[in-house]
N, C-alpha and C. Protein backbone atom coordinates (compact mmCIF):
# COMPACT_ATOMS: atom_id res chain seq x y z
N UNK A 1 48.51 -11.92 -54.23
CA UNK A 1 47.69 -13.05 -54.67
C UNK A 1 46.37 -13.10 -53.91
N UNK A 2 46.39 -12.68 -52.76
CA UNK A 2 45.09 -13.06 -51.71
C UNK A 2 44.12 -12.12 -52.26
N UNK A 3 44.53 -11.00 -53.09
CA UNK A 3 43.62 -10.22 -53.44
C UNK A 3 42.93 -10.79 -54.95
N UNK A 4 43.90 -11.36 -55.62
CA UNK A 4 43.37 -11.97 -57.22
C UNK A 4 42.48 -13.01 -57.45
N UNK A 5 42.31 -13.59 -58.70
CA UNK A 5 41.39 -14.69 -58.79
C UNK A 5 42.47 -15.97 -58.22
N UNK A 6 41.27 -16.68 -58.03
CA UNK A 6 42.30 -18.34 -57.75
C UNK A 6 42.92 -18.45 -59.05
N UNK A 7 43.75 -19.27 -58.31
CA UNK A 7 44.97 -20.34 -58.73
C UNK A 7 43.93 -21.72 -59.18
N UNK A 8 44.10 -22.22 -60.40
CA UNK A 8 43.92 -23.52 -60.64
C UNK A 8 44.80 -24.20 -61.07
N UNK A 9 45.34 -25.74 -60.43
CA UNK A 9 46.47 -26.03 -61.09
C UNK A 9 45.72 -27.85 -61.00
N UNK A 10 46.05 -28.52 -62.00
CA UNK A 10 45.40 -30.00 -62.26
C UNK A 10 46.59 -31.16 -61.86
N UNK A 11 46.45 -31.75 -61.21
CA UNK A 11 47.27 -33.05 -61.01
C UNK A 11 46.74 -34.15 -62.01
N UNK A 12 47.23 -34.53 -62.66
CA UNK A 12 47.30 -35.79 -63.15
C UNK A 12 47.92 -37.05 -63.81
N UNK A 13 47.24 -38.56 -63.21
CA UNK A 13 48.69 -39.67 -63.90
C UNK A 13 47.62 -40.52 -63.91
N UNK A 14 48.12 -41.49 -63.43
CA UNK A 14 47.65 -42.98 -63.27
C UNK A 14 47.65 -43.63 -61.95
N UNK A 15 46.62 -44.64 -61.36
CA UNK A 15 46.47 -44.95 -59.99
C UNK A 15 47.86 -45.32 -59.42
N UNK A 16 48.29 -45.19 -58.27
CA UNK A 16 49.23 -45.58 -57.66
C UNK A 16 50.23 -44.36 -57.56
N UNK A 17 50.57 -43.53 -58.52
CA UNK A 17 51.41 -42.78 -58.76
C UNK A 17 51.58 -41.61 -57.67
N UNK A 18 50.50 -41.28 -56.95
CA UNK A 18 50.36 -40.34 -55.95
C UNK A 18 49.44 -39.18 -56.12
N UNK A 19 49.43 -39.24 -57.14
CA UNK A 19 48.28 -37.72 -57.72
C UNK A 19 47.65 -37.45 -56.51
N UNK A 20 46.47 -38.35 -56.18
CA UNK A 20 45.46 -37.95 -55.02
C UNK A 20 46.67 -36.93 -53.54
N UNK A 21 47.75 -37.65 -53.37
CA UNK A 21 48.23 -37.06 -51.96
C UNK A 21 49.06 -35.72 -52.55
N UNK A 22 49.51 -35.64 -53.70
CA UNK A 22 50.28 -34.44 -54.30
C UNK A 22 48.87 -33.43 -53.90
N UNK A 23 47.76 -33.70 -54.32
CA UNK A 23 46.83 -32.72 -54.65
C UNK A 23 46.73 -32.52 -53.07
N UNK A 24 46.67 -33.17 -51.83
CA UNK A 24 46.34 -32.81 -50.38
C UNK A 24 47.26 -32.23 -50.14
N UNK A 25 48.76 -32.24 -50.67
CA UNK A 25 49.62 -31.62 -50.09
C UNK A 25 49.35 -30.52 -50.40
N UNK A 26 49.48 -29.95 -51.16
CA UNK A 26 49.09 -28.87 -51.94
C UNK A 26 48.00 -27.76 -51.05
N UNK A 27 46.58 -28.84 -51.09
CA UNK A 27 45.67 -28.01 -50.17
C UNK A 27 45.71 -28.10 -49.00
N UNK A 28 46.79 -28.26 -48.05
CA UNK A 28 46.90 -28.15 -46.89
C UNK A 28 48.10 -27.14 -47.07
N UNK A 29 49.45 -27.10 -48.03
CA UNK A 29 50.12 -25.82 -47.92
C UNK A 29 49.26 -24.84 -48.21
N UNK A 30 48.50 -24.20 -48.96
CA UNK A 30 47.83 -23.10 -49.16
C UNK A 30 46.55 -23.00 -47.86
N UNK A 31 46.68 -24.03 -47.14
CA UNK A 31 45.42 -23.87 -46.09
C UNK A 31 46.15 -23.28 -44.92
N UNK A 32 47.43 -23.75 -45.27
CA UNK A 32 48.84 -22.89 -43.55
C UNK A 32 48.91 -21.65 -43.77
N UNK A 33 48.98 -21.40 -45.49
CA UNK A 33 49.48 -20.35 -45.99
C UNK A 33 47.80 -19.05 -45.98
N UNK A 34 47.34 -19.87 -45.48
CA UNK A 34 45.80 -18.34 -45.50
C UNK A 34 44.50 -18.80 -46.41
N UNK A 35 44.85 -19.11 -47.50
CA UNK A 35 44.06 -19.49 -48.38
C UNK A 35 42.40 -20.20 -48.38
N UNK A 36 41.95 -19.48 -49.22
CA UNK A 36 40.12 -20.72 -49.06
C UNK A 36 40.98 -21.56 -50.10
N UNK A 37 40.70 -23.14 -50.09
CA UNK A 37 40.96 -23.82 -50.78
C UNK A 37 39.75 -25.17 -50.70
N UNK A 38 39.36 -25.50 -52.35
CA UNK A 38 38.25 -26.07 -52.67
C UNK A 38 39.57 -27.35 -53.67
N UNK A 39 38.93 -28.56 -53.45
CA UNK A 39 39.64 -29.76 -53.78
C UNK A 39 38.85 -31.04 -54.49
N UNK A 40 39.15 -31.34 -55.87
CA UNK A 40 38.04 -32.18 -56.43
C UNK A 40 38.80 -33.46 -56.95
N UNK A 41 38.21 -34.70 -57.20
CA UNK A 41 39.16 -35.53 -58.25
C UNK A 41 38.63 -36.37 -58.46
N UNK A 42 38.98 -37.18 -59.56
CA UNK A 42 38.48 -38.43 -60.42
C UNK A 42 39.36 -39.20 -60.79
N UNK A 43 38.93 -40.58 -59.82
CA UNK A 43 39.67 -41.91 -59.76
C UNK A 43 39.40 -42.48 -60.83
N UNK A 44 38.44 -42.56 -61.06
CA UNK A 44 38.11 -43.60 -62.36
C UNK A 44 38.95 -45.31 -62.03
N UNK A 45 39.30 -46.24 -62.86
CA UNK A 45 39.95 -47.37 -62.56
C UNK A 45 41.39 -46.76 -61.49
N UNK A 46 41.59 -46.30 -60.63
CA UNK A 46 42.79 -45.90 -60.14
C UNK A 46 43.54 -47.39 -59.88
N UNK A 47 42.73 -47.90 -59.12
CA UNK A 47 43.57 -49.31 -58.54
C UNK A 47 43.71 -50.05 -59.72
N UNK A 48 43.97 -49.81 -60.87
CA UNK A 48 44.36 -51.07 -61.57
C UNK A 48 45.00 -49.84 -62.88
N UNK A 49 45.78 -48.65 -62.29
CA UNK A 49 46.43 -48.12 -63.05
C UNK A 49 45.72 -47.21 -64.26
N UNK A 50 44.30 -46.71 -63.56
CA UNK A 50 43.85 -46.15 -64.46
C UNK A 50 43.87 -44.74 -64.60
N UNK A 51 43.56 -43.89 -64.95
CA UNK A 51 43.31 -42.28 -65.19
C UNK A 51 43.18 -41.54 -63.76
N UNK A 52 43.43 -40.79 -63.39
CA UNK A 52 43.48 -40.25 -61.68
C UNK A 52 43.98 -38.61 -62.35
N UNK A 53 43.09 -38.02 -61.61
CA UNK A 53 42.99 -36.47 -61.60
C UNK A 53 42.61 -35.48 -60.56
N UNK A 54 43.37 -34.68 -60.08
CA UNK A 54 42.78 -33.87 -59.08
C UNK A 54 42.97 -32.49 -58.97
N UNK A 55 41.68 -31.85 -58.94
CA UNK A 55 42.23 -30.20 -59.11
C UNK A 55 41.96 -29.49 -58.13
N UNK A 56 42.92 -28.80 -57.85
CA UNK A 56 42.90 -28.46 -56.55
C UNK A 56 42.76 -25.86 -57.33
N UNK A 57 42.00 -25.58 -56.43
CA UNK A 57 41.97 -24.05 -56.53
C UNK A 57 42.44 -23.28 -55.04
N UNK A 58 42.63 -22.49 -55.12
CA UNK A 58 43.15 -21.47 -54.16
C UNK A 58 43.23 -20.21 -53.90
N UNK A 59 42.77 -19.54 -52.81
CA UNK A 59 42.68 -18.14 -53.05
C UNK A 59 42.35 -17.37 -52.20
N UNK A 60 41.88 -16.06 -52.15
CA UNK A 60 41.03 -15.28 -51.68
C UNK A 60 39.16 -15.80 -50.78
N UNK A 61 38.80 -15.76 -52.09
CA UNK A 61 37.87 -16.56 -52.45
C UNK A 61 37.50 -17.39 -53.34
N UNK A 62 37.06 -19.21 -53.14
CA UNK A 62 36.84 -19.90 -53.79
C UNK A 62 35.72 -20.35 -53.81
N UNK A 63 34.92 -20.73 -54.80
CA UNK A 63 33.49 -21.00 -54.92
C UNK A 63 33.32 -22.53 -55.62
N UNK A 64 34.00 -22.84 -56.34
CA UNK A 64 34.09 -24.22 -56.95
C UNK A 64 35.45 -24.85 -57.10
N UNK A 65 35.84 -26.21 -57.33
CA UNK A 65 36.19 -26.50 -57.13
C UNK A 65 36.96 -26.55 -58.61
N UNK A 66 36.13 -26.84 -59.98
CA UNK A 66 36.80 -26.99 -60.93
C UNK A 66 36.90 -25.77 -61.83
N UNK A 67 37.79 -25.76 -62.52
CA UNK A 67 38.06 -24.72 -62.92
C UNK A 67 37.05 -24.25 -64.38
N UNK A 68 36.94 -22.87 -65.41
CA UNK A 68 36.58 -23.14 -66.14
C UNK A 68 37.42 -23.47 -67.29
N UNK A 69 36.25 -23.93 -68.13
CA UNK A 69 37.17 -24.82 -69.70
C UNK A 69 38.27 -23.62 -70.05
N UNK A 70 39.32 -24.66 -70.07
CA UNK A 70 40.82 -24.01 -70.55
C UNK A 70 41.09 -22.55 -69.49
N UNK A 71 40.76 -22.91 -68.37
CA UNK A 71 41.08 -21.99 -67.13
C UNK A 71 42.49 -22.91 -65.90
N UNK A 72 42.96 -23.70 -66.38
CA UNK A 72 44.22 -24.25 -65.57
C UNK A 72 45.07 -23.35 -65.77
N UNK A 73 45.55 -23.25 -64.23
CA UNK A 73 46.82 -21.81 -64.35
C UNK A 73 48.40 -22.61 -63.88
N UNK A 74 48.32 -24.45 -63.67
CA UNK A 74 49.60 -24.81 -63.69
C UNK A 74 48.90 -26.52 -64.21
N UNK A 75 49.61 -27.22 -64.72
CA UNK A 75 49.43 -28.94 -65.12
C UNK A 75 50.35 -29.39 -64.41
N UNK A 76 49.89 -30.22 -63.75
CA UNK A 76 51.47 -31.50 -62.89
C UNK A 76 50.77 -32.74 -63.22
N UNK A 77 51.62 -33.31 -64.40
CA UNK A 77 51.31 -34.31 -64.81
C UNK A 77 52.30 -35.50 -64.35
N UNK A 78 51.79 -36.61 -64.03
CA UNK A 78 52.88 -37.49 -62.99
C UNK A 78 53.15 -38.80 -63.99
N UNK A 79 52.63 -38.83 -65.43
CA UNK A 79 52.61 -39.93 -66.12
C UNK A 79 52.83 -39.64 -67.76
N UNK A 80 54.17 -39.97 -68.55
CA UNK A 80 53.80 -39.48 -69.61
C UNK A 80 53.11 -39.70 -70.81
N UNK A 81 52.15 -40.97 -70.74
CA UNK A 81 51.35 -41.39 -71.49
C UNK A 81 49.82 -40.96 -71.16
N UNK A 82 49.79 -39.96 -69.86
CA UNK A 82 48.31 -39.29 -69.57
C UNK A 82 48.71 -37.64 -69.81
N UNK A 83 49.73 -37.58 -70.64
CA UNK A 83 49.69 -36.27 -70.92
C UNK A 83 48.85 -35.69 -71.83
N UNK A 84 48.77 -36.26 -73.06
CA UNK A 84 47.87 -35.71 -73.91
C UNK A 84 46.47 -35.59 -72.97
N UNK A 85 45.71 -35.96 -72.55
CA UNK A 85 44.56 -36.12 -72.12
C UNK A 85 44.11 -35.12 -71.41
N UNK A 86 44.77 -33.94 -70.52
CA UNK A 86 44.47 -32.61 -70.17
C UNK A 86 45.19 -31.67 -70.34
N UNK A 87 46.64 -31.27 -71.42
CA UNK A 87 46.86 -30.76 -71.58
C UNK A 87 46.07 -29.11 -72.20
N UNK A 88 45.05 -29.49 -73.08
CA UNK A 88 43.58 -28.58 -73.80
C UNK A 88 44.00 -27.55 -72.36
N UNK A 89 43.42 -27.86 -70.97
CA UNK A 89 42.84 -27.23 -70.25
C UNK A 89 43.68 -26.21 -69.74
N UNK A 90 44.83 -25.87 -70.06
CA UNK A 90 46.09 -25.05 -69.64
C UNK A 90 45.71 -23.84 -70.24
N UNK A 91 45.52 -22.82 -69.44
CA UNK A 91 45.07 -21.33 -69.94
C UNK A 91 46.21 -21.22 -71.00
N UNK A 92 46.04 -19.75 -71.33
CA UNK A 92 46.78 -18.95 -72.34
C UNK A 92 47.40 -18.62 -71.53
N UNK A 93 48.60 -18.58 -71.62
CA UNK A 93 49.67 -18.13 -70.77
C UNK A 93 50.13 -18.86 -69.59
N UNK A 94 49.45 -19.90 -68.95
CA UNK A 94 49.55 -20.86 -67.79
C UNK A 94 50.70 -21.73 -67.84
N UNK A 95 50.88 -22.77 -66.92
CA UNK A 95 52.96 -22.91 -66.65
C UNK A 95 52.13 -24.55 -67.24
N UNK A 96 53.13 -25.30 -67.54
CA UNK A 96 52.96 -26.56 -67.79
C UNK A 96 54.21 -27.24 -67.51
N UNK A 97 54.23 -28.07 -66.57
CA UNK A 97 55.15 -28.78 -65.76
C UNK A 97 55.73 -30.18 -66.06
N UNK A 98 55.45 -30.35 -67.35
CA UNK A 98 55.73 -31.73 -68.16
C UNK A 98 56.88 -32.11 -68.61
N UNK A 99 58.04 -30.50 -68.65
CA UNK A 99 59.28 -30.71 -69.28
C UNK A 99 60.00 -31.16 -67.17
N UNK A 100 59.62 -31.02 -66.76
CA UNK A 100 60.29 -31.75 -65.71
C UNK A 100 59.85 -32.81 -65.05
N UNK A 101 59.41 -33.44 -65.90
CA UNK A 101 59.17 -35.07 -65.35
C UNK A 101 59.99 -35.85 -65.87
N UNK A 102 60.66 -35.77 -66.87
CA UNK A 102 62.08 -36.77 -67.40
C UNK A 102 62.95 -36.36 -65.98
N UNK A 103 63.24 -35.42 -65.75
CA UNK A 103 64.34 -34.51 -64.28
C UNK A 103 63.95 -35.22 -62.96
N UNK A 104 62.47 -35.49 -63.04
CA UNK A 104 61.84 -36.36 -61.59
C UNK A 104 61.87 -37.65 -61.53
N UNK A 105 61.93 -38.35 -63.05
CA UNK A 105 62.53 -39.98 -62.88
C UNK A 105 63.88 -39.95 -62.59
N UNK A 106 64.37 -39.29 -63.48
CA UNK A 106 66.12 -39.68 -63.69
C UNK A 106 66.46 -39.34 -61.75
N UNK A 107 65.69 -38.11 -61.18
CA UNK A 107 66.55 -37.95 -59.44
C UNK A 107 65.81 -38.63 -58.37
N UNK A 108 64.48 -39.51 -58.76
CA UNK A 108 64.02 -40.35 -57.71
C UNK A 108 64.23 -41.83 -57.98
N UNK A 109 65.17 -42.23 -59.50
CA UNK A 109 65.49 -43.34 -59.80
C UNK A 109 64.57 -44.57 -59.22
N UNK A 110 64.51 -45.79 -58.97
CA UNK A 110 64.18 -46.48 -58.41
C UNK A 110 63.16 -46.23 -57.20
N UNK A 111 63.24 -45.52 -56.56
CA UNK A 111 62.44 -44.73 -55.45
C UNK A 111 61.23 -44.17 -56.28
N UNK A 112 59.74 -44.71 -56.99
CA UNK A 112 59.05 -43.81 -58.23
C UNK A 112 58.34 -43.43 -56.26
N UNK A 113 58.14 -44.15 -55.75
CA UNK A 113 57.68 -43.26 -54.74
C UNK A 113 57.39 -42.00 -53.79
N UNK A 114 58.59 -41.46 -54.88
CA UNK A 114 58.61 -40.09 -54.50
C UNK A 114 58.64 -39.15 -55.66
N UNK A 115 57.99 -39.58 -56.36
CA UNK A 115 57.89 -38.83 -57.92
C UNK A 115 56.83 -37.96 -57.57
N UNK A 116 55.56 -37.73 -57.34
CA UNK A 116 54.57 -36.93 -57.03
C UNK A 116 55.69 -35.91 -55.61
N UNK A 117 56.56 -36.43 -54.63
CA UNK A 117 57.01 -35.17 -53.82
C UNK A 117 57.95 -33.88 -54.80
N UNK A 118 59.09 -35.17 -55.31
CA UNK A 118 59.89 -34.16 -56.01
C UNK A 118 58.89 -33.15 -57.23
N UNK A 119 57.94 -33.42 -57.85
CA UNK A 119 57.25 -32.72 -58.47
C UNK A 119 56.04 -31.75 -57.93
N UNK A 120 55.77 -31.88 -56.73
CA UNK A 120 55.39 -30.68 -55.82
C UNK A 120 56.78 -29.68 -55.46
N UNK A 121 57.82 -29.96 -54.89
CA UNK A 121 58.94 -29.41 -55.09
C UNK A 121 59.12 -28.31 -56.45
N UNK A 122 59.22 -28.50 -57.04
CA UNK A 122 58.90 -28.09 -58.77
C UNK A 122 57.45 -27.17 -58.96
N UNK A 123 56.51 -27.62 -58.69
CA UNK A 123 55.63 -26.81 -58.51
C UNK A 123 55.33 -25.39 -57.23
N UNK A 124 56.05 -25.57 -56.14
CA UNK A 124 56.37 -24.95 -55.15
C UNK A 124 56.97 -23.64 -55.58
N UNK A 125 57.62 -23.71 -56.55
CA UNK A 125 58.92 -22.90 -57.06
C UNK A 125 57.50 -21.57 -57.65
N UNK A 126 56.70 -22.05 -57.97
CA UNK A 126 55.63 -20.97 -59.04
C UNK A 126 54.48 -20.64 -58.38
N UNK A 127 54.14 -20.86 -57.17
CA UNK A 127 53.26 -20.41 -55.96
C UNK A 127 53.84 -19.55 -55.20
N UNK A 128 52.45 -18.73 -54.84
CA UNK A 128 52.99 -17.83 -53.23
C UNK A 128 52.17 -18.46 -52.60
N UNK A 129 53.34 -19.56 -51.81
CA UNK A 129 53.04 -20.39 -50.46
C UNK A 129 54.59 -20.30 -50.33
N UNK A 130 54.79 -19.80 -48.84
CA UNK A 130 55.96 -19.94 -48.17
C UNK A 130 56.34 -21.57 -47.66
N UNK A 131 58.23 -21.83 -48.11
CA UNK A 131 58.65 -22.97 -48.17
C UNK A 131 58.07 -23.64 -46.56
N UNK A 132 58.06 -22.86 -45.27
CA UNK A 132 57.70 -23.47 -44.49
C UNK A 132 55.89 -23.96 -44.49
N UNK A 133 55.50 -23.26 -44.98
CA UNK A 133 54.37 -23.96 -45.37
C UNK A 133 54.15 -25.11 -45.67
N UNK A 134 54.79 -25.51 -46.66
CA UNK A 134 55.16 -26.68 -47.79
C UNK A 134 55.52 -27.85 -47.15
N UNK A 135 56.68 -26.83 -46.20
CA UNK A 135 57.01 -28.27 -45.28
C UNK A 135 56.15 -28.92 -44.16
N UNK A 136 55.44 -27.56 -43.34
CA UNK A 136 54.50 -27.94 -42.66
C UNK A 136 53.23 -29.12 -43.55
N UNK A 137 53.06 -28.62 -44.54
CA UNK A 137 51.49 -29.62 -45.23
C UNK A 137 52.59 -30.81 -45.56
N UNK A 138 54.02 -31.10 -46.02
CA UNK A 138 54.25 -32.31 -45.96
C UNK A 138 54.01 -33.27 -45.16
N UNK A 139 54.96 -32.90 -43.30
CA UNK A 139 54.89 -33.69 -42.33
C UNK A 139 53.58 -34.14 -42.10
N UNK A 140 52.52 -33.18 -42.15
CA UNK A 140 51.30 -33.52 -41.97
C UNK A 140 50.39 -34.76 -42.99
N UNK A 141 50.64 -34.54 -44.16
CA UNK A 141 50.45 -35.78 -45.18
C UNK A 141 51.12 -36.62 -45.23
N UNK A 142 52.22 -37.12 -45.01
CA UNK A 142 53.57 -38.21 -45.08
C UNK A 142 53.33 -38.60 -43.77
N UNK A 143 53.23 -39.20 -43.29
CA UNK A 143 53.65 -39.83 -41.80
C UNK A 143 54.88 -40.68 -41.72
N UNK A 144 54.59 -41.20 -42.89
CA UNK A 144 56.17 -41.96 -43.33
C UNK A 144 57.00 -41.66 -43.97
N UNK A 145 58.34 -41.97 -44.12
CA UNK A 145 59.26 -41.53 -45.12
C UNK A 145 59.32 -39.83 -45.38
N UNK A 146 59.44 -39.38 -43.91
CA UNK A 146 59.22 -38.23 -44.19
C UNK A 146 60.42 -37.41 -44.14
N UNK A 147 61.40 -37.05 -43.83
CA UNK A 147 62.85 -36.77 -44.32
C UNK A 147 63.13 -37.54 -45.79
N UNK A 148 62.46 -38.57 -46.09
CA UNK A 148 62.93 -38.64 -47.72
C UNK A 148 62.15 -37.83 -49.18
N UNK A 149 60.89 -37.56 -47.88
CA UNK A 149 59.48 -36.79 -49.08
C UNK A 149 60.47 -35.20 -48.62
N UNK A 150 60.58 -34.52 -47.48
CA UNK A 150 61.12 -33.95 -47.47
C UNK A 150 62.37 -33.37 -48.47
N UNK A 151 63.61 -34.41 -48.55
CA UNK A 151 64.62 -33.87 -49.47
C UNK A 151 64.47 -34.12 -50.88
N UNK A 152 63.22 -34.96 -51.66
CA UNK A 152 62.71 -35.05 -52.71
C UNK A 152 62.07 -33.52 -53.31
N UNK A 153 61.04 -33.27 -52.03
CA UNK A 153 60.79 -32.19 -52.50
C UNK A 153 61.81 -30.97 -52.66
N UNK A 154 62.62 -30.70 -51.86
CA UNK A 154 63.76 -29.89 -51.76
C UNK A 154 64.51 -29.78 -53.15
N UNK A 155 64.51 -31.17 -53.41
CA UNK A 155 65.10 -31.28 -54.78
C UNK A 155 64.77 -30.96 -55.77
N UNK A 156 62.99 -31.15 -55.74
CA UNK A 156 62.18 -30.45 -57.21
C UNK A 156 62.48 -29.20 -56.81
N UNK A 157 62.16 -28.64 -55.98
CA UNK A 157 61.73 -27.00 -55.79
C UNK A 157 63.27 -26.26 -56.32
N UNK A 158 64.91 -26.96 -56.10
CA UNK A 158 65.77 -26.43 -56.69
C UNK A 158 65.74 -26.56 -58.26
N UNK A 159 65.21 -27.36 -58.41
CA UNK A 159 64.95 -27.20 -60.45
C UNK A 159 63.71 -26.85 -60.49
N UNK A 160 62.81 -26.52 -59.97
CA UNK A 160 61.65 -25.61 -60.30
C UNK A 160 61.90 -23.88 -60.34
N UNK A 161 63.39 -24.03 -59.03
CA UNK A 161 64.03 -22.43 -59.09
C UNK A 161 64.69 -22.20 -60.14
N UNK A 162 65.09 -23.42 -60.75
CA UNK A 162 66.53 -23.11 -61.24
C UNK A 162 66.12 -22.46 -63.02
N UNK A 163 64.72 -23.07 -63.17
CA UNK A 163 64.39 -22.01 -64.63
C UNK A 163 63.59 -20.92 -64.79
């Protein structure tokens, strides 16, 4: 991978949901893991539940931050009524992570607080970033609840293995 083009992969939901810290986790595992990593996003109304997006690239070498049109190489969408809205941007051939968000309500139940971990978990599964990585950029973003972001994620990343 360190030799190929970046990785673009898009976070997106609605304010509150976590998008913004999924996307730091992210660029701090690929920042343990070696990587140039470039990080962009758009709040728009976030605090009152509005549109929230963040795209995060990775690589070798990175030069911008957003990707080009219909150049997303993964979608982690955290909301299923903001799905339609960037799906377009998913390359030809690129992973789309939408059939496991019914799998991330039903195992963080009541807890939605950990819906953005268990779905990095899940996304983890389709990167070369080593799991200690992952865990390292968690502790470092979580200060709290961090043995529960911990086995959330643990949990996506076994159904992100498991297909």
């Amino acid at each position: 991978m360190k030799d190929q083009k970046p990785l673009s992969i898009v976070f997106y939901g609605i304010g509150g949901q976590g998008v913004l810290k999924a996307a730091e986790v992210l660029g701090w595992a690929a920042l343990f893991a070696g990587y140039h990593v470039k990080k962009t996003e758009v709040h728009g109304m976030s605090q009152r539940g509005g549109s929230v997006e963040s795209y995060i690239r990775f690589g070798k070498r990175v030069y911008s931050p957003l990707p080009e049109e219909q150049g997303v190489d993964i979608l982690v969408c955290l909301h299923e009524e903001e799905y339609e809205r960037l799906k377009h941007q998913l390359k030809k051939g690129g992973k789309d992570l939408f059939s496991y968000l019914a799998e991330a309500h039903q195992s963080v139940g009541e807890q939605k607080i950990f819906l953005n971990t268990f779905m990095l978990g899940v996304l983890s599964a389709f990167l070369p970033i080593k799991i200690d990585d992952w865990l390292k950029a968690l502790q470092h973003v979580f200060k709290r609840a961090e043995e529960e972001n911990k086995n959330f994620f643990l949990k996506g990343r076994q159904k992100g293995e498991a297909k």
